[in-house]
N, C-alpha and C. Protein backbone atom coordinates (compact mmCIF):
# COMPACT_ATOMS: atom_id res chain seq x y z
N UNK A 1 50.62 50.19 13.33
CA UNK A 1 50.29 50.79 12.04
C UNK A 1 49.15 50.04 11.38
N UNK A 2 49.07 48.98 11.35
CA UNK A 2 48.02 48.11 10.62
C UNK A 2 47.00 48.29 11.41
N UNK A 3 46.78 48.11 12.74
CA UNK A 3 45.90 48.85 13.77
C UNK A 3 44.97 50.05 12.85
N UNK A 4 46.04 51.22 13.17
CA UNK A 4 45.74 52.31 12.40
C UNK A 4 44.91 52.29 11.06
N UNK A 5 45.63 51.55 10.19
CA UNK A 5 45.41 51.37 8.99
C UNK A 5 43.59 50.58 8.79
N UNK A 6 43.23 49.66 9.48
CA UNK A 6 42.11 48.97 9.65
C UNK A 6 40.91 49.87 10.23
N UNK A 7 41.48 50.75 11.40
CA UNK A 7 40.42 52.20 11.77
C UNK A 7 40.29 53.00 10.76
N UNK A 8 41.52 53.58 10.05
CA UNK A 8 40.78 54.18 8.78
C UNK A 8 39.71 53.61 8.27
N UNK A 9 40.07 52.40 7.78
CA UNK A 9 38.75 51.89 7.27
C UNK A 9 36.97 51.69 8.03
N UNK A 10 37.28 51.43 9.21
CA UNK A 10 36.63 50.82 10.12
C UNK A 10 36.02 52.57 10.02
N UNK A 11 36.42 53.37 10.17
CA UNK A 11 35.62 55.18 10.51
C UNK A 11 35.25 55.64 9.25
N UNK A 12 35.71 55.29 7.98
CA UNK A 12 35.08 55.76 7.18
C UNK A 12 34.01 54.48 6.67
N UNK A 13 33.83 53.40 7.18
CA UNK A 13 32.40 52.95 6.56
C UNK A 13 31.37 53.50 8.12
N UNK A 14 31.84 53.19 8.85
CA UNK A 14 31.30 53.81 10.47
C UNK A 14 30.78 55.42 10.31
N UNK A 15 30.84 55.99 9.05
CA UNK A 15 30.40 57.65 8.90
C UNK A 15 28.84 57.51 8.48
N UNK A 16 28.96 56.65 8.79
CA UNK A 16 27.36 56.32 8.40
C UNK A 16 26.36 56.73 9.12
N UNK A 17 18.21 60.25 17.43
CA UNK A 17 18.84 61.06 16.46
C UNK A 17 17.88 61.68 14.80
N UNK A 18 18.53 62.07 14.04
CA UNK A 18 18.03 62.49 12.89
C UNK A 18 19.15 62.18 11.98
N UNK A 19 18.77 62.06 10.73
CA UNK A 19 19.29 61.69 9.49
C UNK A 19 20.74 62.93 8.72
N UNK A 20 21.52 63.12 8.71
CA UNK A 20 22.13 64.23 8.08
C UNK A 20 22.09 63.52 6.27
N UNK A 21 22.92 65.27 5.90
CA UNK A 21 22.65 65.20 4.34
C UNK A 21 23.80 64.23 4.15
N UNK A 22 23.93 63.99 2.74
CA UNK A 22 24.96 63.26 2.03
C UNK A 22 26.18 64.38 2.65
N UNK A 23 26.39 65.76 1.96
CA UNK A 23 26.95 66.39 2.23
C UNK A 23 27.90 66.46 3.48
N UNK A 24 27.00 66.56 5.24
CA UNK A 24 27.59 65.90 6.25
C UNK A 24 28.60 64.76 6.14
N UNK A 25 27.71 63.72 5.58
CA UNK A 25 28.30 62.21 5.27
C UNK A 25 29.86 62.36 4.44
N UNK A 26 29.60 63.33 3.60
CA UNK A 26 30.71 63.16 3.29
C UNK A 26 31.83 64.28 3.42
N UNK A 27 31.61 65.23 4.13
CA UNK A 27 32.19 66.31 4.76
C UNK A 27 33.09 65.26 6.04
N UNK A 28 32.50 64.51 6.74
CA UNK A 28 32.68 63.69 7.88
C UNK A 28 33.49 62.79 7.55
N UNK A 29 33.57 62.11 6.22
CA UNK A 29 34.23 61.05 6.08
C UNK A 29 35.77 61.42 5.21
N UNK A 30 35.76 62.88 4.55
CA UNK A 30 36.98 62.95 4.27
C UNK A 30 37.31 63.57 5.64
N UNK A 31 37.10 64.76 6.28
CA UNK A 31 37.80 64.85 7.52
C UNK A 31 38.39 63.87 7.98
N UNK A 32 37.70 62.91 8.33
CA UNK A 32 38.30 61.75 9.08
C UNK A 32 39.17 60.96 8.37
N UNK A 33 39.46 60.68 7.15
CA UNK A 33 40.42 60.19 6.13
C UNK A 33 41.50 61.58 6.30
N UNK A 34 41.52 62.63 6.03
CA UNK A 34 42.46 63.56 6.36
C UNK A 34 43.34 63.33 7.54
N UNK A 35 42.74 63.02 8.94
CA UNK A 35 43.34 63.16 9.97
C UNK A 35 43.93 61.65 10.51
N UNK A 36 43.44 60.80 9.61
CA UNK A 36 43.79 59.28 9.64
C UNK A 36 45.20 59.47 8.68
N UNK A 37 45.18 59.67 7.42
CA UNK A 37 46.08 60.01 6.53
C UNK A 37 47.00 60.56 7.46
N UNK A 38 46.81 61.92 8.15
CA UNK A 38 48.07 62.79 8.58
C UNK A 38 48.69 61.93 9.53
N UNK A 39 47.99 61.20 10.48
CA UNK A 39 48.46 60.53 11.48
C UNK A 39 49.44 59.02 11.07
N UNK A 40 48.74 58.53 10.46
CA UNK A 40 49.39 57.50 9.57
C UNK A 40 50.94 58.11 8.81
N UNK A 41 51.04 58.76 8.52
CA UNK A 41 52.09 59.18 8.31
C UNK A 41 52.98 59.65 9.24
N UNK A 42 52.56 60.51 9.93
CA UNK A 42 53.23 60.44 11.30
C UNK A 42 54.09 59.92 12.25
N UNK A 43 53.18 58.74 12.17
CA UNK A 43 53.58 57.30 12.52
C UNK A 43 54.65 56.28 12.37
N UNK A 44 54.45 56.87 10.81
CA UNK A 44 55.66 55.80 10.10
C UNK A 44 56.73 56.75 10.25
N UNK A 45 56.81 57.99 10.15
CA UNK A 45 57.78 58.21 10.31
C UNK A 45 58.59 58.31 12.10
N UNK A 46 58.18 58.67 12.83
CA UNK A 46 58.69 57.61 14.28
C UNK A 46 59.30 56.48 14.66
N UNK A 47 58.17 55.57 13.94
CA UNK A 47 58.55 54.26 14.22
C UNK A 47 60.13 53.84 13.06
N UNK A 48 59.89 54.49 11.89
CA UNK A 48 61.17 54.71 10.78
C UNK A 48 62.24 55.33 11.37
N UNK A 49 62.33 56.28 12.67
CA UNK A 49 63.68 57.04 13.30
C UNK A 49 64.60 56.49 13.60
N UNK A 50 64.88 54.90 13.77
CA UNK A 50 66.30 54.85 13.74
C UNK A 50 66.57 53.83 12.37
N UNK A 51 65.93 53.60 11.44
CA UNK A 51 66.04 53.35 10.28
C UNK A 51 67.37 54.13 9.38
N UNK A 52 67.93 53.60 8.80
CA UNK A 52 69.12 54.71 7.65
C UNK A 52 67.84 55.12 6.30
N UNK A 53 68.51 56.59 6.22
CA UNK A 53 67.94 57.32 5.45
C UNK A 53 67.28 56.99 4.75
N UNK A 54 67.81 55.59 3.50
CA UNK A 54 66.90 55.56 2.53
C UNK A 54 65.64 54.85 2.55
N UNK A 55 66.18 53.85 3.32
CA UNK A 55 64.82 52.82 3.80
C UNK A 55 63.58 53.96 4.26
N UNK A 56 64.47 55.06 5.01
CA UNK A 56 63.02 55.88 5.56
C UNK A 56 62.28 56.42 4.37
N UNK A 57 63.32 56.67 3.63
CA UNK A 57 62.23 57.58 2.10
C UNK A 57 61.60 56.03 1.73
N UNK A 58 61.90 55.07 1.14
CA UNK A 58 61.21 54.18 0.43
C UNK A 58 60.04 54.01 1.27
N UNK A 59 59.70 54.12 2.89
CA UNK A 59 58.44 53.75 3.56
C UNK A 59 57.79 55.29 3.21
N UNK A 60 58.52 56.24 3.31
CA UNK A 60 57.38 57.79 3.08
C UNK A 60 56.77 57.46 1.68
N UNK A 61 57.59 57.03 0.62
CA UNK A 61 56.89 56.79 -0.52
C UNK A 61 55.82 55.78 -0.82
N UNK A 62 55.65 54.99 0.14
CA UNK A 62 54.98 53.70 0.19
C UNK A 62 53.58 54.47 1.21
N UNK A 63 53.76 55.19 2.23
CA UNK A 63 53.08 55.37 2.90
C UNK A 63 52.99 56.98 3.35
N UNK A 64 52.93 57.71 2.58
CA UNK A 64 52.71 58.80 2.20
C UNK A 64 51.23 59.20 2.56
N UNK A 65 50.87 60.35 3.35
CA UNK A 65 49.26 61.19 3.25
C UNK A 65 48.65 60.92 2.00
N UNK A 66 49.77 61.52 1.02
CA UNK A 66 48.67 61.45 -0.24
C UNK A 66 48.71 60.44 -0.97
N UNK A 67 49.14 58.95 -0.98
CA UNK A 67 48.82 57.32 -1.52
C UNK A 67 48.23 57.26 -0.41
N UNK A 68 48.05 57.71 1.41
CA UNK A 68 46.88 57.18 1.87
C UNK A 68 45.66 57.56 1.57
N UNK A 69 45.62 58.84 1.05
CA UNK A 69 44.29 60.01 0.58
C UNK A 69 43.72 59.20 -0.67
N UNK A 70 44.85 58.69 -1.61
CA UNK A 70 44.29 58.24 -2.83
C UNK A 70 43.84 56.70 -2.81
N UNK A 71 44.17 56.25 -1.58
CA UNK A 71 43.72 54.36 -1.58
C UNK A 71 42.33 54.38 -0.67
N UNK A 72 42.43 55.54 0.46
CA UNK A 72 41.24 55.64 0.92
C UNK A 72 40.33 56.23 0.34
N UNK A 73 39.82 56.06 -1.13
CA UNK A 73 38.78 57.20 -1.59
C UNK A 73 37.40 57.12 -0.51
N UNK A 74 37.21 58.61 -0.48
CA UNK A 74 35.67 58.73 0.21
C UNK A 74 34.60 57.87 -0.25
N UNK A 75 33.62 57.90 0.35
CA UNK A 75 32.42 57.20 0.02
C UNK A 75 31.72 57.57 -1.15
N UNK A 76 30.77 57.26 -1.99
CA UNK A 76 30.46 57.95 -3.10
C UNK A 76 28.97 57.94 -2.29
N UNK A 77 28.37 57.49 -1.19
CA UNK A 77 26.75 57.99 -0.94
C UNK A 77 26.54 57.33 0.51
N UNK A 78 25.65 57.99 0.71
CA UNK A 78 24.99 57.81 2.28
C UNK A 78 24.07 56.44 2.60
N UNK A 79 25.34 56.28 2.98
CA UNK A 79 24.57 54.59 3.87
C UNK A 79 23.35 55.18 4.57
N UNK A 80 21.97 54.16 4.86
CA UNK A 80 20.69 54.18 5.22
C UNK A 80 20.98 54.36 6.82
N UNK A 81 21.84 53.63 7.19
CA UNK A 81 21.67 53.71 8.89
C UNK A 81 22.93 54.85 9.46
N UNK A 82 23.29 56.11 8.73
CA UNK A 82 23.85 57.21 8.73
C UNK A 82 23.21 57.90 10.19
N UNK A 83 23.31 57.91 10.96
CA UNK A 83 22.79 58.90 11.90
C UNK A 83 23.76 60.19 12.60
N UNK A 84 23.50 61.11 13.08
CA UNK A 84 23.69 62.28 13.21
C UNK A 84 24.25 61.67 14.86
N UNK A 85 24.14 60.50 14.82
CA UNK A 85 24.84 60.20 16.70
C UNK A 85 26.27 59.86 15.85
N UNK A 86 25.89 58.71 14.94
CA UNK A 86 27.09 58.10 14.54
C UNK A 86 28.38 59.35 13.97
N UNK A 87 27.93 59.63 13.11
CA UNK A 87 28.36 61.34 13.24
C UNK A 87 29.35 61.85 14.03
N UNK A 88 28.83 62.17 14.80
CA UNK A 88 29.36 62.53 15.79
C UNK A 88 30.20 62.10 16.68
N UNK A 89 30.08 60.56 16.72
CA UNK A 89 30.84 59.47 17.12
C UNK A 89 32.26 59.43 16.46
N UNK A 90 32.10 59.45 14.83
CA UNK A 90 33.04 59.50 14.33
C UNK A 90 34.33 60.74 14.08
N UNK A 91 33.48 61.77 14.63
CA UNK A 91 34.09 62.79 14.62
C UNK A 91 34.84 63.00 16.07
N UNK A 92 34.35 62.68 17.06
CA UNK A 92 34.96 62.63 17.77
C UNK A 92 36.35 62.07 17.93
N UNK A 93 36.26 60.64 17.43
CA UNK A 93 36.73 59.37 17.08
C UNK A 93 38.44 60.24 16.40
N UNK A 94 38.27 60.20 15.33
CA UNK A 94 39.11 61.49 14.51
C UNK A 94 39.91 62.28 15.49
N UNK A 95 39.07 63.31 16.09
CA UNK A 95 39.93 64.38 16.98
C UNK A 95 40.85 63.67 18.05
N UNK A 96 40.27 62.51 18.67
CA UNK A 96 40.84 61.84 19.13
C UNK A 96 42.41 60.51 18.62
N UNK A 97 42.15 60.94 17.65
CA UNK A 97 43.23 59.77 17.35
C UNK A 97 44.51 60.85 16.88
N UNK A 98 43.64 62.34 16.56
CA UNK A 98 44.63 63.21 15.68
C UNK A 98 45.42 63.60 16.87
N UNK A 99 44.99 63.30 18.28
CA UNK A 99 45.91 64.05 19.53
C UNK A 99 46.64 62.58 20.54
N UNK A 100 46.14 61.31 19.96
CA UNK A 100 46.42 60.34 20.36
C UNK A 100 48.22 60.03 19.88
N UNK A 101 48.94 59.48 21.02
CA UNK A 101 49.95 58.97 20.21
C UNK A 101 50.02 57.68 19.71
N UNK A 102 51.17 58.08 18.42
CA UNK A 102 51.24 56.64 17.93
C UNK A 102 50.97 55.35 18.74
N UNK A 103 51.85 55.43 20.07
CA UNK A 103 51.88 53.94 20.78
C UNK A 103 50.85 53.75 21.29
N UNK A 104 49.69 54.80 21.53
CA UNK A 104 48.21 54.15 21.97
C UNK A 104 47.32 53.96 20.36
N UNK A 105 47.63 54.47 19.32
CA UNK A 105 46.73 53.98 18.20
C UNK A 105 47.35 52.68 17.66
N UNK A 106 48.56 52.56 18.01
CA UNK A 106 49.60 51.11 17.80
C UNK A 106 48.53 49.69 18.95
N UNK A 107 48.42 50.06 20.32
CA UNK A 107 48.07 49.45 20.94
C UNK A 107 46.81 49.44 21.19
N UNK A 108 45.68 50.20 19.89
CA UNK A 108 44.30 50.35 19.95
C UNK A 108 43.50 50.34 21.51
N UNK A 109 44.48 51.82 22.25
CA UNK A 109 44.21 52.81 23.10
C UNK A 109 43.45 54.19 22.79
N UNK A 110 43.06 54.06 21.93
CA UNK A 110 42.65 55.83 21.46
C UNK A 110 41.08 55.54 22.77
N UNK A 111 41.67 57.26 23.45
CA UNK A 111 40.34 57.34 24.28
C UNK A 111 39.25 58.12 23.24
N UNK A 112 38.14 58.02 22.90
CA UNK A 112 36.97 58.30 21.93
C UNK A 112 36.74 57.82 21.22
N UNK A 113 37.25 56.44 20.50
CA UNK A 113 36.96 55.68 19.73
C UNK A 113 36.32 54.08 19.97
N UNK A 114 36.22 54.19 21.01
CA UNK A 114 35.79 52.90 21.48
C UNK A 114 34.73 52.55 20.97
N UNK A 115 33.47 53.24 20.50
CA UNK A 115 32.23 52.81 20.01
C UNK A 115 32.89 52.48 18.20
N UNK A 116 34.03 52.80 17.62
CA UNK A 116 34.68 52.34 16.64
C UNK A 116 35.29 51.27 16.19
N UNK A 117 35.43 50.19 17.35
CA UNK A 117 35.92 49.33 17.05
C UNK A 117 34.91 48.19 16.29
């Protein structure tokens, strides 16, 4: 999870060939906070399955999509070395982690993210 938690970060400053708009930039970087968020949650709840009930709600509340949506705010502007590879990199990166399982984003296995680390 902390794995996880550090790639969020690590892909949304990484959203940074030819130049795209801010727009891209930041079309790209909530996607990828979306599908980090969904997965992150995901997660916890798995690894929470043989936990008793309440402990599992106190981690959904702690680690919830939307306190991850609201701690990861998007970028507010387009880093200079933004390229339309990186881009793409990161998007990939994303689709890949959104079909990855937990125990390979646990064991920072995700296949497409490697230029992310």
């Amino acid at each position: 999870l902390i794995a996880c938690l550090l790639m969020v970060a690590m892909l949304v400053a990484a959203c940074g060939g030819g130049k795209p708009t801010e727009a891209d930039y930041m079309s790209a970087a909530n996607d990828i906070r979306d599908k980090m968020c969904s997965k992150m949650e995901k997660c916890m709840d798995e690894m929470m399955a043989e936990v008793p009930e309440n402990m599992r709600q106190m981690a959904r509340a702690q680690f919830s999509k939307e306190k991850c949506m609201a701690m990861r705010a998007a970028p507010s502007a387009n880093p200079e070395t933004f390229t339309k590879e990186d881009l793409e990199k990161a998007r990939t990166c994303a689709a890949a982690i959104s079909s990855a399982t937990c125990e390979q984003i646990k064991n920072d296995q995700v296949k497409g993210c490697e230029d992310q680390k």
